[in-house]
Protein backbone atom coordinates (compact mmCIF):
# COMPACT_ATOMS: atom_id res chain seq x y z
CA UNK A 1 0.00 0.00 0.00
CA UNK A 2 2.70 2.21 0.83
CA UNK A 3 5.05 1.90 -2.13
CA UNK A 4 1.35 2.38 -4.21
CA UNK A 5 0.26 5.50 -2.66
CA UNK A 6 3.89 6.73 -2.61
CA UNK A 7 5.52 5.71 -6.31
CA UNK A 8 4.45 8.82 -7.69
CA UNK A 9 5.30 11.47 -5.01
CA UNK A 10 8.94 9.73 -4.81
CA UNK A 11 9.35 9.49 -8.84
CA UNK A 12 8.58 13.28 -8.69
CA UNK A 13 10.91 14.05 -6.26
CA UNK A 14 13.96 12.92 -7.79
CA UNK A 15 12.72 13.87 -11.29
CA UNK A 16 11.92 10.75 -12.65
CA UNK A 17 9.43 11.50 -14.70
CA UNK A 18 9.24 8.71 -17.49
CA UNK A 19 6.76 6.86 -18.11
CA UNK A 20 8.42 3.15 -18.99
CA UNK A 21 11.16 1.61 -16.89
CA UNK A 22 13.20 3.49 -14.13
CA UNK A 23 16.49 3.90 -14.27
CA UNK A 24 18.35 1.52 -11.74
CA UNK A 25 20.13 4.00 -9.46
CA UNK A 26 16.09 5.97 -9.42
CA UNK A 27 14.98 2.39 -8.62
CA UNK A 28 17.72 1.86 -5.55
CA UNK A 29 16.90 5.58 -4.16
CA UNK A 30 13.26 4.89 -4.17
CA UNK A 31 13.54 1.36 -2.84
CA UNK A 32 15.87 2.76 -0.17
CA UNK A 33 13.50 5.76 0.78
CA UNK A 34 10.16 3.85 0.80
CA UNK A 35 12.04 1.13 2.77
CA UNK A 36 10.74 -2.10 0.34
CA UNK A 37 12.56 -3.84 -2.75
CA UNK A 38 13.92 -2.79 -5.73
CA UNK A 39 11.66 -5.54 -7.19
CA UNK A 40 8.70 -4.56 -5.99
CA UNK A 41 9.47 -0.54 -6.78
CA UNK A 42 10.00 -1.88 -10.62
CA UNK A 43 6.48 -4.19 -10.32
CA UNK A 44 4.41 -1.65 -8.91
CA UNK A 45 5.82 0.86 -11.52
CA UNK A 46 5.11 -1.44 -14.57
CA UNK A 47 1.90 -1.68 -13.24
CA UNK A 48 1.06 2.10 -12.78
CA UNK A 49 2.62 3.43 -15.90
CA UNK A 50 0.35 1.13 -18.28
CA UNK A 51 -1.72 3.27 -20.09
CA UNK A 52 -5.46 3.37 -19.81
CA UNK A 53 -7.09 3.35 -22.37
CA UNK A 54 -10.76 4.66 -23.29
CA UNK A 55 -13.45 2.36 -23.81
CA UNK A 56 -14.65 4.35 -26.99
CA UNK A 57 -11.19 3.75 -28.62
CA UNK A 58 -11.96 2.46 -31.82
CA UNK A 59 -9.93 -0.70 -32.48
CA UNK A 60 -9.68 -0.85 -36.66
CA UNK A 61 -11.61 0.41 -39.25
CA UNK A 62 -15.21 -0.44 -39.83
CA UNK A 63 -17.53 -0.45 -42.64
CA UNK A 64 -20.21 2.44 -43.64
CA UNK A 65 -20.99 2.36 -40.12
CA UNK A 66 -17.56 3.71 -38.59
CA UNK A 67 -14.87 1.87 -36.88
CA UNK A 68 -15.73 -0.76 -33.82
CA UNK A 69 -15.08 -0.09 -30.68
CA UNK A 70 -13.86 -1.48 -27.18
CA UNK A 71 -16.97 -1.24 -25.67
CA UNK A 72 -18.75 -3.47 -28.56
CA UNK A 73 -16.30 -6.26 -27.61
CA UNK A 74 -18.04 -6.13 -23.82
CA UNK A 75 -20.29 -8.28 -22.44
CA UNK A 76 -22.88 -8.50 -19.32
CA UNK A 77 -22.10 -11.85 -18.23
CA UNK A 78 -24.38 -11.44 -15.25
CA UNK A 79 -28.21 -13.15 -15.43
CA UNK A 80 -30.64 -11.16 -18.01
CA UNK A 81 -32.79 -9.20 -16.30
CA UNK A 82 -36.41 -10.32 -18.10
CA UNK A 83 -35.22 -14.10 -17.68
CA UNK A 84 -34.26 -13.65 -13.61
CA UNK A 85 -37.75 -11.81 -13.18
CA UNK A 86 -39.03 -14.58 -14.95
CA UNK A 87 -37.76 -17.32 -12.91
CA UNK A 88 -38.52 -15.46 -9.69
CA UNK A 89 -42.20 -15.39 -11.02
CA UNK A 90 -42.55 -19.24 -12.11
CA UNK A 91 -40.91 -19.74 -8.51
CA UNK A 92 -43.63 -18.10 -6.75
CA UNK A 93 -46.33 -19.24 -8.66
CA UNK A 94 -44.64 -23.13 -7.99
CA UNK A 95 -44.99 -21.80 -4.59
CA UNK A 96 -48.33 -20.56 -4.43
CA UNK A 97 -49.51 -24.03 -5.58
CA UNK A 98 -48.00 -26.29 -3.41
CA UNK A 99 -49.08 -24.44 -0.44
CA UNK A 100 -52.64 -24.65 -2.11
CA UNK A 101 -52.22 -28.72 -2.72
CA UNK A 102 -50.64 -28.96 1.20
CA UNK A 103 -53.93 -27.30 2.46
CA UNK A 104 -55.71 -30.18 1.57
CA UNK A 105 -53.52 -32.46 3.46
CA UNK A 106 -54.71 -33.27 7.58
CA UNK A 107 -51.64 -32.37 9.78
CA UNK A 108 -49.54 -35.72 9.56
CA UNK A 109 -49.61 -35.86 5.49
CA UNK A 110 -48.21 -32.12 5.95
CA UNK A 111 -45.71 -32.96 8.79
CA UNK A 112 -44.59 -36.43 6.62
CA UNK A 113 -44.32 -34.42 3.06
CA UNK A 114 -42.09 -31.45 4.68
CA UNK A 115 -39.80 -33.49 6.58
CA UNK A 116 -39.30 -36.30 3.75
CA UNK A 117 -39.50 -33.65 0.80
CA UNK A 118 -39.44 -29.90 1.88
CA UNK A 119 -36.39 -30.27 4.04
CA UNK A 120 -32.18 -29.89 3.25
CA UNK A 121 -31.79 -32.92 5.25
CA UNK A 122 -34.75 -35.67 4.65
CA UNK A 123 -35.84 -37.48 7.69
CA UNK A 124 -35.71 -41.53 6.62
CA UNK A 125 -38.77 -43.82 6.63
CA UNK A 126 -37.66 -45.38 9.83
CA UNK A 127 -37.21 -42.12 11.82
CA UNK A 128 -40.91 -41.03 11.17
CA UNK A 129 -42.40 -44.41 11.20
CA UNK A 130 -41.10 -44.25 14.87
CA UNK A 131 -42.72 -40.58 15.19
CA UNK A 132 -46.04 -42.17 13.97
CA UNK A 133 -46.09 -45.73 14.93
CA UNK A 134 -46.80 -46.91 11.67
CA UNK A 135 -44.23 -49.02 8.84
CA UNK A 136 -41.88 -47.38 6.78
CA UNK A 137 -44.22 -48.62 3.96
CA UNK A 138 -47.14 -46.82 5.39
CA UNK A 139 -44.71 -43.86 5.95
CA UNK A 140 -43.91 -44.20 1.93
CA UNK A 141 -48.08 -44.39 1.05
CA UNK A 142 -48.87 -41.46 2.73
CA UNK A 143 -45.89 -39.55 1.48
């Protein structure tokens, strides 16, 4: 962090002002003053000094409609918006019915359907033909 915030202020100091390598004994005076390695003083200026570039740049020429540029190369690689509302409406209305099929289940359908289907971790036959002192087949039938 400190070499980052610092490159600059120290490259302006001892009037180092180009823009591509240092020169070794500017590398050595920096790396001496911001107490860190040469290396890293010659990384973290290769890294700084590349050029940004504007995504409007226009990267060759083009036909009748003008040259393309960077930002026709990009991409949203994140869910489309229409197809995530989509989902999130088919979801709900999945929801919507199995709430309306599990209200006409009595109260031990309902309990033996959420803990064998509706859970992360399914309770087995034999734990809930325990519960209900009934068989694991009867367990199976009602589920």
């Amino acid at each position: 962090k400190k070499l980052f915030f610092n490159l600059r202020k120290a490259k302006s100091k001892i009037g180092a002002y180009e823009d591509g390598d240092m020169r070794p004994e500017n590398v050595k005076q920096i790396a001496t003053d911001l107490n860190v390695t040469e290396e890293e003083v010659i990384s973290m200026n290769r890294r700084m000094s590349g050029s940004d570039a504007s995504l409007n740049a226009q990267i060759g020429a083009g036909d009748e409609g003008g040259a393309a540029q960077w930002q026709d190369w990009l991409e949203d690689e994140d869910a489309d918006q229409a197809e995530a509302y989509a989902e999130s409406e088919e979801m709900e209305a999945r929801r919507e019915m199995l709430m309306d099929a599990m209200d006409v289940l009595n109260e031990r359908e309902k309990d033996i359907l959420m803990q064998r289907r509706l859970r992360d971790d399914p309770v087995t036959l034999e734990e809930l033909s325990g519960v209900y002192d009934v068989s694991r087949e009867r367990i199976r039938q009602i589920e």
